[in-house]
N, C-alpha and C. Protein backbone atom coordinates (compact mmCIF):
# COMPACT_ATOMS: atom_id res chain seq x y z
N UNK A 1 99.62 16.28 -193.84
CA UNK A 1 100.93 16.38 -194.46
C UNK A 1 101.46 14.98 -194.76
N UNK A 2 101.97 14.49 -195.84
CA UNK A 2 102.53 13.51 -196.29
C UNK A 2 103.90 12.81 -195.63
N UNK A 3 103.76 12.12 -195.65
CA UNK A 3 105.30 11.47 -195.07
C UNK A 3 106.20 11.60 -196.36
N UNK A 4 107.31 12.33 -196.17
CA UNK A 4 108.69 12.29 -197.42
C UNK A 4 109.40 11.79 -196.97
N UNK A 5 110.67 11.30 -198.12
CA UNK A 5 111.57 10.57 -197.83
C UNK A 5 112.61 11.27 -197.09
N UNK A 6 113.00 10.52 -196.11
CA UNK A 6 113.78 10.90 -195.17
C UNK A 6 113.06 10.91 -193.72
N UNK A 7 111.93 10.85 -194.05
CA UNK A 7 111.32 11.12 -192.75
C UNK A 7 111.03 9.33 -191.88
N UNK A 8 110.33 9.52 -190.75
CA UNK A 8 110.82 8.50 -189.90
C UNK A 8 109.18 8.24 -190.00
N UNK A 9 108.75 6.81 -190.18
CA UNK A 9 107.27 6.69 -189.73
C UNK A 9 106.90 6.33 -188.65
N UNK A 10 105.28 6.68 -189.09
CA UNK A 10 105.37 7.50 -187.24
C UNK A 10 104.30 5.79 -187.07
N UNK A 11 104.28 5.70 -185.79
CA UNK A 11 104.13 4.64 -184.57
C UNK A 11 102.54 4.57 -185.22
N UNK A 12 101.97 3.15 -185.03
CA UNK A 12 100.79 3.07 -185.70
C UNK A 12 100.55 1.14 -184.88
N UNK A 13 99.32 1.35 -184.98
CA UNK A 13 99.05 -0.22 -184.87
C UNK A 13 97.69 -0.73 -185.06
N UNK A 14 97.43 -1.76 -185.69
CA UNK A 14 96.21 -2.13 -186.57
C UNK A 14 96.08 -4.09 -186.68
N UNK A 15 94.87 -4.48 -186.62
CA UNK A 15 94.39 -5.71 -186.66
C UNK A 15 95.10 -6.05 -187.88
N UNK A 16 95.71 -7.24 -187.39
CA UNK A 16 95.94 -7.89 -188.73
C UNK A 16 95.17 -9.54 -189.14
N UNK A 17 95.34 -9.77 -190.44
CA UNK A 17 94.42 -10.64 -191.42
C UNK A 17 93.90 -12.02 -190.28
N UNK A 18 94.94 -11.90 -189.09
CA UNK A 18 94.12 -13.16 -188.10
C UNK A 18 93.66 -12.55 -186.68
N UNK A 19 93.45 -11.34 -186.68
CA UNK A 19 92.43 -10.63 -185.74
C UNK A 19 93.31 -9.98 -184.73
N UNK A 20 94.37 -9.99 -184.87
CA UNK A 20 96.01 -9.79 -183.78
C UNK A 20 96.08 -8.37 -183.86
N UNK A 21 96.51 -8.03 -182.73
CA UNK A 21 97.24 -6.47 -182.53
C UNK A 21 98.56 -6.60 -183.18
N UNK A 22 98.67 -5.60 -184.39
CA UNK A 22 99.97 -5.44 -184.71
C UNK A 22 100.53 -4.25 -184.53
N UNK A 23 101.82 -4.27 -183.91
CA UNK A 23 101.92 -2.76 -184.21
C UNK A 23 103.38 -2.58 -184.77
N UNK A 24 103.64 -1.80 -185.86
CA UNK A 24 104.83 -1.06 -186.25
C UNK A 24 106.02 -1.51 -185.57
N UNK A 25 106.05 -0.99 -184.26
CA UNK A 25 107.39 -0.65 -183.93
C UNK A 25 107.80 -1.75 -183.29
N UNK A 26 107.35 -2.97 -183.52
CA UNK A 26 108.14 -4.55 -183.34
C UNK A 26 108.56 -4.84 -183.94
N UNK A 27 108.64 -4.31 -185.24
CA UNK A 27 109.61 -4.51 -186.28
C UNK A 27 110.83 -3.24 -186.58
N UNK A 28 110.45 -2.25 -186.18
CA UNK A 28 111.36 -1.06 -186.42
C UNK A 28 112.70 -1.39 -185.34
N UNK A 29 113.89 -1.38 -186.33
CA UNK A 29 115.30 -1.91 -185.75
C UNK A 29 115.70 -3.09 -185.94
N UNK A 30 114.93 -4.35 -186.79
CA UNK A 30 114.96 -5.25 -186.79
C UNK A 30 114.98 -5.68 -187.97
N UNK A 31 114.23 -4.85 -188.87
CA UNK A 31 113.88 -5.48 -190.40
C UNK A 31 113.84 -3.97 -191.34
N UNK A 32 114.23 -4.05 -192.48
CA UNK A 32 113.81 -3.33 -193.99
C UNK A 32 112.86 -3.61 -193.89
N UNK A 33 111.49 -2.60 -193.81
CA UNK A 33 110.02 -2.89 -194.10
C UNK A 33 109.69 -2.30 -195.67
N UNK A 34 108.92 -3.44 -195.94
CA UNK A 34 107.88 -2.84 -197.51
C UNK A 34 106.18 -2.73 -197.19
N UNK A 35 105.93 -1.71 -197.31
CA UNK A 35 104.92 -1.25 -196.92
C UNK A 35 104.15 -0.48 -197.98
N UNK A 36 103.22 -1.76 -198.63
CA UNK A 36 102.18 -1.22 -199.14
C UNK A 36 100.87 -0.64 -199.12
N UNK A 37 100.37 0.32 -199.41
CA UNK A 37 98.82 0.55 -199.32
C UNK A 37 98.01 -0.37 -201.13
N UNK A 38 97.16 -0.53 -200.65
CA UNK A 38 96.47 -0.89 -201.82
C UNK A 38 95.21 -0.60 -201.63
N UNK A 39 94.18 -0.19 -202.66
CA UNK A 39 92.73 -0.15 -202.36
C UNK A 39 91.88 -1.27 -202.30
N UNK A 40 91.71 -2.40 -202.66
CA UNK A 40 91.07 -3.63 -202.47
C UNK A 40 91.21 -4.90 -202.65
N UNK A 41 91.02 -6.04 -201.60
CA UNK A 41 91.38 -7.13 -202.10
C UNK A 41 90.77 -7.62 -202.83
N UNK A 42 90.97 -8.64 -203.82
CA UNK A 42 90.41 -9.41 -204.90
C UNK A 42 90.03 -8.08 -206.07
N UNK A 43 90.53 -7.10 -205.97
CA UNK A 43 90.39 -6.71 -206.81
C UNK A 43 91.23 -6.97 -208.26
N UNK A 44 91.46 -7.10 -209.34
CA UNK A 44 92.36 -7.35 -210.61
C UNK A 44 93.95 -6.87 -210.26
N UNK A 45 94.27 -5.71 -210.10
CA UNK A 45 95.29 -5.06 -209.77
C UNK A 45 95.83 -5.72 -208.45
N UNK A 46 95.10 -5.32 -207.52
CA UNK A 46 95.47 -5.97 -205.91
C UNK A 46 95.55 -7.04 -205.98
N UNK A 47 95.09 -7.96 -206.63
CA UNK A 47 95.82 -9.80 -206.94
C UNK A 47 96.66 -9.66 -207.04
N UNK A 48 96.95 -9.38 -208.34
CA UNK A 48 98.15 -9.09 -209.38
C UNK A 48 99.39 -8.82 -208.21
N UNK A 49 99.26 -7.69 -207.35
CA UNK A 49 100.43 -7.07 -206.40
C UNK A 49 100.60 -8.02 -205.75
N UNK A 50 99.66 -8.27 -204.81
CA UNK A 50 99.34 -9.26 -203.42
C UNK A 50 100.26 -10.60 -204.28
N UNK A 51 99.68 -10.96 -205.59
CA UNK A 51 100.30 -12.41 -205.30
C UNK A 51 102.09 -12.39 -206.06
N UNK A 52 102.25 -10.53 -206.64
CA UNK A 52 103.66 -10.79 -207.03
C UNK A 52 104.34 -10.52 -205.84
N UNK A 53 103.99 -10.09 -204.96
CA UNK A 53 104.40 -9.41 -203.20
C UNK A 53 105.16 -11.61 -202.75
N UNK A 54 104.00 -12.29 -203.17
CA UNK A 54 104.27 -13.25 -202.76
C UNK A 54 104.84 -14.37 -203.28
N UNK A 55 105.74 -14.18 -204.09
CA UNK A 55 106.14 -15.01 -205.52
C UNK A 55 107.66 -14.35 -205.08
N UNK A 56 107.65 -13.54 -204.41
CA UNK A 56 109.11 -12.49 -204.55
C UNK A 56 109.12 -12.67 -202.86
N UNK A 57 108.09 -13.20 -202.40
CA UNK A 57 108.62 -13.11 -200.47
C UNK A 57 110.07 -13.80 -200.37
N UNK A 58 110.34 -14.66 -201.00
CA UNK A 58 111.78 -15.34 -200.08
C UNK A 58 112.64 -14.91 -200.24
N UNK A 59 112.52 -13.98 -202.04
CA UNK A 59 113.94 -12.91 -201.59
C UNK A 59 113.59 -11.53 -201.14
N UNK A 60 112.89 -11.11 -200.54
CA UNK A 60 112.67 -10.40 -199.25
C UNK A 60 113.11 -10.54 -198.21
N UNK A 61 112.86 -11.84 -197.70
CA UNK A 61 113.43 -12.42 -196.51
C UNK A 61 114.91 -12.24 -196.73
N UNK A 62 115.45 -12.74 -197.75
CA UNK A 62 116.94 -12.99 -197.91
C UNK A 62 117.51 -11.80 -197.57
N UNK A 63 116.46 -10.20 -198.24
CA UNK A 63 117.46 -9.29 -198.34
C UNK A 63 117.12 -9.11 -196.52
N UNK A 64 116.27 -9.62 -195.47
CA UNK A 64 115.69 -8.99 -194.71
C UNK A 64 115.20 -8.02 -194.05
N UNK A 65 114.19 -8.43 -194.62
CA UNK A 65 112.64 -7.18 -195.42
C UNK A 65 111.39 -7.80 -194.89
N UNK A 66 110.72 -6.96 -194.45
CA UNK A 66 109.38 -8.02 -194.26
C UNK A 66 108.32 -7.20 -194.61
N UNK A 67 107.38 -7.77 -195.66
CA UNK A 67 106.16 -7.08 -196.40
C UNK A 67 105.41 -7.11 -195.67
N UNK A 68 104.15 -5.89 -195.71
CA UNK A 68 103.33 -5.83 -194.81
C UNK A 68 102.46 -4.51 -195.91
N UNK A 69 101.36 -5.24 -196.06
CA UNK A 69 100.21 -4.96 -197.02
C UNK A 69 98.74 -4.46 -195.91
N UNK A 70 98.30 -2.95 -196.60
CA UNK A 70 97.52 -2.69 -196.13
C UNK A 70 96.35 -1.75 -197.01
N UNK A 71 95.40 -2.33 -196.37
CA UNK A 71 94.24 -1.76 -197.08
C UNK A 71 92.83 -0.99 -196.13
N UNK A 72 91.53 -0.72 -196.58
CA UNK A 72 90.95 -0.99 -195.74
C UNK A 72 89.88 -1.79 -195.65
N UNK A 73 90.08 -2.94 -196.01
CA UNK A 73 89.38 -4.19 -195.93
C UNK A 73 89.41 -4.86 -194.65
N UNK A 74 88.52 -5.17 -194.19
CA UNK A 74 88.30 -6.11 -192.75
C UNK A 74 88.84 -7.09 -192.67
N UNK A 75 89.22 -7.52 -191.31
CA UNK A 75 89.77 -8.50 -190.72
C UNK A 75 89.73 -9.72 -191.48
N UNK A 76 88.60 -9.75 -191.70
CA UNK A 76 87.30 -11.32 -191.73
C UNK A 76 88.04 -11.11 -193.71
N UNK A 77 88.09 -10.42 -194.36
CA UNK A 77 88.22 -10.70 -195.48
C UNK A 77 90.03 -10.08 -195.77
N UNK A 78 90.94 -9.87 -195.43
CA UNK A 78 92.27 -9.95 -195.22
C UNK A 78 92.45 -11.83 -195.33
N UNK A 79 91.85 -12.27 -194.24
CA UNK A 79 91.89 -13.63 -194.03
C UNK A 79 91.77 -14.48 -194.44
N UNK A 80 90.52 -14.42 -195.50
CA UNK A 80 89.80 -14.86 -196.94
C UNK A 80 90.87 -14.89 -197.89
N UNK A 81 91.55 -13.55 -198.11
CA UNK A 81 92.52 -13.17 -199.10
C UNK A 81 93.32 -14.00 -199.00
N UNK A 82 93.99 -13.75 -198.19
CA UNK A 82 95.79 -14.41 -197.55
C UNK A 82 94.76 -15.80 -197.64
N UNK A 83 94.45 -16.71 -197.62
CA UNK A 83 94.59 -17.75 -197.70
C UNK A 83 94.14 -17.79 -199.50
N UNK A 84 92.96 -17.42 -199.60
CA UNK A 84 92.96 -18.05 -201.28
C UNK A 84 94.04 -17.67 -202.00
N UNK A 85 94.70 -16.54 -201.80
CA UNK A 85 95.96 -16.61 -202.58
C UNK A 85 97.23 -17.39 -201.87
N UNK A 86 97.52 -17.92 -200.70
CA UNK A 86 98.37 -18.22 -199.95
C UNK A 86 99.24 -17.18 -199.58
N UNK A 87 99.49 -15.73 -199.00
CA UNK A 87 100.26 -14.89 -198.73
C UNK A 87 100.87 -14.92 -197.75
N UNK A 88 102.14 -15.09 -197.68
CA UNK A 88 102.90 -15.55 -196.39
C UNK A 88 103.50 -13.98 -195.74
N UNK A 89 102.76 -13.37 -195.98
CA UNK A 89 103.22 -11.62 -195.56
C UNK A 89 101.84 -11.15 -194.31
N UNK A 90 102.35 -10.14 -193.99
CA UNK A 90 100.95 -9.43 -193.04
C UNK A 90 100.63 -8.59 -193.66
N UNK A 91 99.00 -8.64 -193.60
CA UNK A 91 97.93 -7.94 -193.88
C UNK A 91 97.47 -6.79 -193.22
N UNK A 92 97.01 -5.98 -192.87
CA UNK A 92 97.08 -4.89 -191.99
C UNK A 92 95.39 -4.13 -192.32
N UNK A 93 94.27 -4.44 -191.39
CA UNK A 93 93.05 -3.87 -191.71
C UNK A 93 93.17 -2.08 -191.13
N UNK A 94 92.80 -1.48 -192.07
CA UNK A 94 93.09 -0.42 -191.59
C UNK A 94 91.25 0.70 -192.27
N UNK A 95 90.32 0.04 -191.29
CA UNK A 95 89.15 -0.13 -191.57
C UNK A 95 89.00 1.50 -191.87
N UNK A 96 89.47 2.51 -190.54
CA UNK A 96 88.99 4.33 -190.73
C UNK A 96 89.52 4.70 -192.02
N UNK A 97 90.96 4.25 -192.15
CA UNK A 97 92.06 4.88 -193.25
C UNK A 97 93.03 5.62 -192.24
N UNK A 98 92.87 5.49 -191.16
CA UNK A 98 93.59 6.40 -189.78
C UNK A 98 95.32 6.04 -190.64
N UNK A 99 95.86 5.27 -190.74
CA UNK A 99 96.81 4.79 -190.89
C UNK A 99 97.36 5.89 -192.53
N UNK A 100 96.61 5.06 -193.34
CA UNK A 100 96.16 5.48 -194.72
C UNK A 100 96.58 7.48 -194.44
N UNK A 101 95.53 8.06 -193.87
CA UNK A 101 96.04 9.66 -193.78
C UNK A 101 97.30 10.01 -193.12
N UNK A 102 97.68 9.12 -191.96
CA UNK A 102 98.79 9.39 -191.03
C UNK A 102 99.82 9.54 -192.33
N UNK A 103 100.48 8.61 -193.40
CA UNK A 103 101.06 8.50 -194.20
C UNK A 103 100.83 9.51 -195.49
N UNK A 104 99.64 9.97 -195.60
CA UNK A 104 99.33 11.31 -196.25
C UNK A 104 99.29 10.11 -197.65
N UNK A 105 98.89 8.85 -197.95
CA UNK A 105 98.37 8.35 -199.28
C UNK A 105 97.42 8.68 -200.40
N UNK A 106 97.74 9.70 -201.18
CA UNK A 106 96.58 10.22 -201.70
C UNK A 106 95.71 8.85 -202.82
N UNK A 107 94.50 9.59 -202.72
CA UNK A 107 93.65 8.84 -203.86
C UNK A 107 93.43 8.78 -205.44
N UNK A 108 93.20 8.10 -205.78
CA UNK A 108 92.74 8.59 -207.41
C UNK A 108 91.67 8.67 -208.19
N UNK A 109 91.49 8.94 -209.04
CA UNK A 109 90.26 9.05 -209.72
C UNK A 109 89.63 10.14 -208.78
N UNK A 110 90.03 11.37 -208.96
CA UNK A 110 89.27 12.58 -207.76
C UNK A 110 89.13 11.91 -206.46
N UNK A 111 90.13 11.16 -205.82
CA UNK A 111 89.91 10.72 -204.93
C UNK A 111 88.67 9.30 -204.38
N UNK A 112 88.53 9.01 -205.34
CA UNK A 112 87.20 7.79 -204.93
C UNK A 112 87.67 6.58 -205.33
N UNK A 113 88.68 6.45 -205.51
CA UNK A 113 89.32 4.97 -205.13
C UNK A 113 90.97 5.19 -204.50
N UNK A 114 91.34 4.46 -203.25
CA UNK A 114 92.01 4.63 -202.12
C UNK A 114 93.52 4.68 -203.60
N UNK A 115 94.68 5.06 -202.93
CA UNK A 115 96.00 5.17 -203.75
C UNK A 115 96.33 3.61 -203.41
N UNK A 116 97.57 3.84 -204.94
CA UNK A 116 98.65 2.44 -204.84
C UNK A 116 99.93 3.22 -204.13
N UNK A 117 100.76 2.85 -203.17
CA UNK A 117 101.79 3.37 -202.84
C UNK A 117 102.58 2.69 -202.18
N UNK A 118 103.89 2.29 -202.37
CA UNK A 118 104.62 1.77 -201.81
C UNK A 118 105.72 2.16 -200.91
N UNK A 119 105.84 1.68 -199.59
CA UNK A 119 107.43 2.82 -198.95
C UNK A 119 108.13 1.40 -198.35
N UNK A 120 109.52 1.63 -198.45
CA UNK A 120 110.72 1.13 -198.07
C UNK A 120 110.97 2.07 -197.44
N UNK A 121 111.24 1.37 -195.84
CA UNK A 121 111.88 2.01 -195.11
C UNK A 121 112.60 1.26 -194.08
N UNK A 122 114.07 1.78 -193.89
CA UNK A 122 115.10 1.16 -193.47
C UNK A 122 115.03 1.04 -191.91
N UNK A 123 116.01 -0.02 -191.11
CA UNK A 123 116.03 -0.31 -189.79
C UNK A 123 115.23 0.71 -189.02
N UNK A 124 115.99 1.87 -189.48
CA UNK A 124 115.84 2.91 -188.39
C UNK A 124 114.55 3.45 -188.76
N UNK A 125 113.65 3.18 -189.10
CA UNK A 125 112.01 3.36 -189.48
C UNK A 125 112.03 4.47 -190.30
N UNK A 126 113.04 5.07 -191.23
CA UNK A 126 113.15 6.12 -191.77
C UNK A 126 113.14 5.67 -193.22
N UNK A 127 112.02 6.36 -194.15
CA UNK A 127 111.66 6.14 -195.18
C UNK A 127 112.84 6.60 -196.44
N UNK A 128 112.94 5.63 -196.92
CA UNK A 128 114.22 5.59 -198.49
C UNK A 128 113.32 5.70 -199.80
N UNK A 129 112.28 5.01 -199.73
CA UNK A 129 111.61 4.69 -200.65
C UNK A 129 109.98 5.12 -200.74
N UNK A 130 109.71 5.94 -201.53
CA UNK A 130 108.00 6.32 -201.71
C UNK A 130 107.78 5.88 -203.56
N UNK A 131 106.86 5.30 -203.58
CA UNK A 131 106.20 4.96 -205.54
C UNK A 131 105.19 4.98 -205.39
N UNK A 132 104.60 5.99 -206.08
CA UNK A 132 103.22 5.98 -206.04
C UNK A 132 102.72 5.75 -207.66
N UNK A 133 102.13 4.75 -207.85
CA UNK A 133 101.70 4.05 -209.40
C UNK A 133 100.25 2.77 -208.90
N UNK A 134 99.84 3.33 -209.92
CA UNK A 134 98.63 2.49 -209.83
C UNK A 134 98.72 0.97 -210.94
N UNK A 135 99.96 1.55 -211.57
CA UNK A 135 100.53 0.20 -211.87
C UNK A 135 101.18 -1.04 -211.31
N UNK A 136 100.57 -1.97 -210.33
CA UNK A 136 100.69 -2.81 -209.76
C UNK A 136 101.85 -3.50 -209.62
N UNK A 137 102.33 -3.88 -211.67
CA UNK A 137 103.04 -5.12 -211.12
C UNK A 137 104.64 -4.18 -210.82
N UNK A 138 104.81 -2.82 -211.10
CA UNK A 138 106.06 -1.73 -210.96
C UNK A 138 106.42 -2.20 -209.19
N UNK A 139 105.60 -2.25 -208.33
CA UNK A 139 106.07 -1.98 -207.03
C UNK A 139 107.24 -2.53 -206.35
N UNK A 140 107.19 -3.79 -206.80
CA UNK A 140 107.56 -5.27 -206.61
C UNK A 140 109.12 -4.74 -206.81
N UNK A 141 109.24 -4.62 -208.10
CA UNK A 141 110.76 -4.31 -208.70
C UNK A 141 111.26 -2.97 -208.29
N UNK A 142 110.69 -1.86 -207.75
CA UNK A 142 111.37 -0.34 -206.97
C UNK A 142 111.68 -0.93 -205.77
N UNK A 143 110.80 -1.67 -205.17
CA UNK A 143 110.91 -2.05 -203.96
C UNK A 143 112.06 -3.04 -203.85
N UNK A 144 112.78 -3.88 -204.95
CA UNK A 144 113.52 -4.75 -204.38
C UNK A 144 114.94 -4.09 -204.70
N UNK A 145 115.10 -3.05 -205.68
CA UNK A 145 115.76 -2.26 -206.13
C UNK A 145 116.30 -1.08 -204.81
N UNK A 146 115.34 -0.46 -204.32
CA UNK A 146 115.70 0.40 -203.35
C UNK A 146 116.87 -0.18 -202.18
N UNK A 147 116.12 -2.24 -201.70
CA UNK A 147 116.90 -2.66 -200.72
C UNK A 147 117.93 -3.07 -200.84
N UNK A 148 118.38 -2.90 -202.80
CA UNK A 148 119.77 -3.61 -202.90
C UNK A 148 120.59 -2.24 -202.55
N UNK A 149 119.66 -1.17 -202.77
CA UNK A 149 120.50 0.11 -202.99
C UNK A 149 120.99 0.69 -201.48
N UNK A 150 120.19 -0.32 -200.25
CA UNK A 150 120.35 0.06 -198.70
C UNK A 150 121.90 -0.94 -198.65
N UNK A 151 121.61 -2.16 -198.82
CA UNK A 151 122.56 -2.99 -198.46
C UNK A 151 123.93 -3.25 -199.38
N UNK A 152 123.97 -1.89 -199.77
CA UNK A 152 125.37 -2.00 -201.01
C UNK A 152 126.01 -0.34 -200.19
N UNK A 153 125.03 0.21 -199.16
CA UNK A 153 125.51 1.23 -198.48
C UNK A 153 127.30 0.95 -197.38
C-alpha cells in the first residue's frame, strides 16, 4: 500500500553515502524533509535532479528543509556521486528497495526502471507533498513550492 498524503512516514533507516547508520526519525520534529527516490546515479536525469537538489540546497536550509536522496545504489558509489558532483545533502543506499516498497514508489516502463518521486513532509513526519514525474528538473520547484505553502500556514 502506498503512502498518501496525510499520512505519517513510517520509521526506516539505511547506510548513507559515507557508510553511517541513518535513520529517519533524527530528523522527524526538527526539519521539513524532501525526500527523493531516484533510479540511478550518474544517470542523465539523476544528475540533472541530484545537481538541481544542490544548486537550490541553501534555500532549503533557509526554508528549513533538509534533502535526503535515495536510490538503490551502494554505499561505495553514493560516495563517488556526492563528491563528483559536490552534494551537500544525504544520500541514502537503499540496496533491497525495502525502503523504496515501504513508501509504495511505483516503477516505470512496466516496472523495470525504479520511479522518480518526490515527498515533502512536514515536522510532524506527515506527508504534504507526493510528485511523481520522471521529469527531473519539475521536482525541485513542487518541492520548494509545497514548503512556502507549510510556512505561510
Amino acid at each position: 500500500m502506498a503512502i498518501q498524503m496525510g499520512d505519517k512516514i513510517p520509521e526506516f533507516s539505511l547506510k548513507n553515502q559515507n557508510g553511517d547508520d541513518f535513520s529517519i526519525s533524527s530528523l522527524i520534529g526538527r526539519k521539513v524533509l524532501v525526500i527523493y527516490f531516484y533510479p540511478k546515479d550518474y544517470t542523465p536525469g539523476c544528475t540533472k535532479e541530484a545537481c538541481s537538489f544542490r544548486d537550490s540546497y541553501e534555500v532549503f536550509k533557509t526554508m528549513d528543509a533538509e534533502v535526503i536522496g535515495i536510490s538503490d545504489d551502494s554505499v561505495s558509489r553514493h560516495l563517488k556521486f556526492s563528491k563528483t558532483y559536490k552534494l551537500p545533502f544525504i544520500l541514502l543506499s537503499d540496496s533491497s528497495n525495502k525502503v523504496r516498497k515501504l513508501f509504495g514508489v511505483p516503477g516505470n516502463l512496466l516496472g523495470l526502471i525504479p520511479g522518480r518521486v518526490t515527498y515533502v513532509v512536514d515536522k510532524k513526519g506527515v506527508v504534504v507533498l507526493i510528485f511523481d514525474s520522471m521529469n527531473a528538473s519539475t521536482h525541485i520547484k513542487k518541492a520548494k513550492e509545497s514548503i512556502g505553502k507549510l510556512q505561510n500556514l
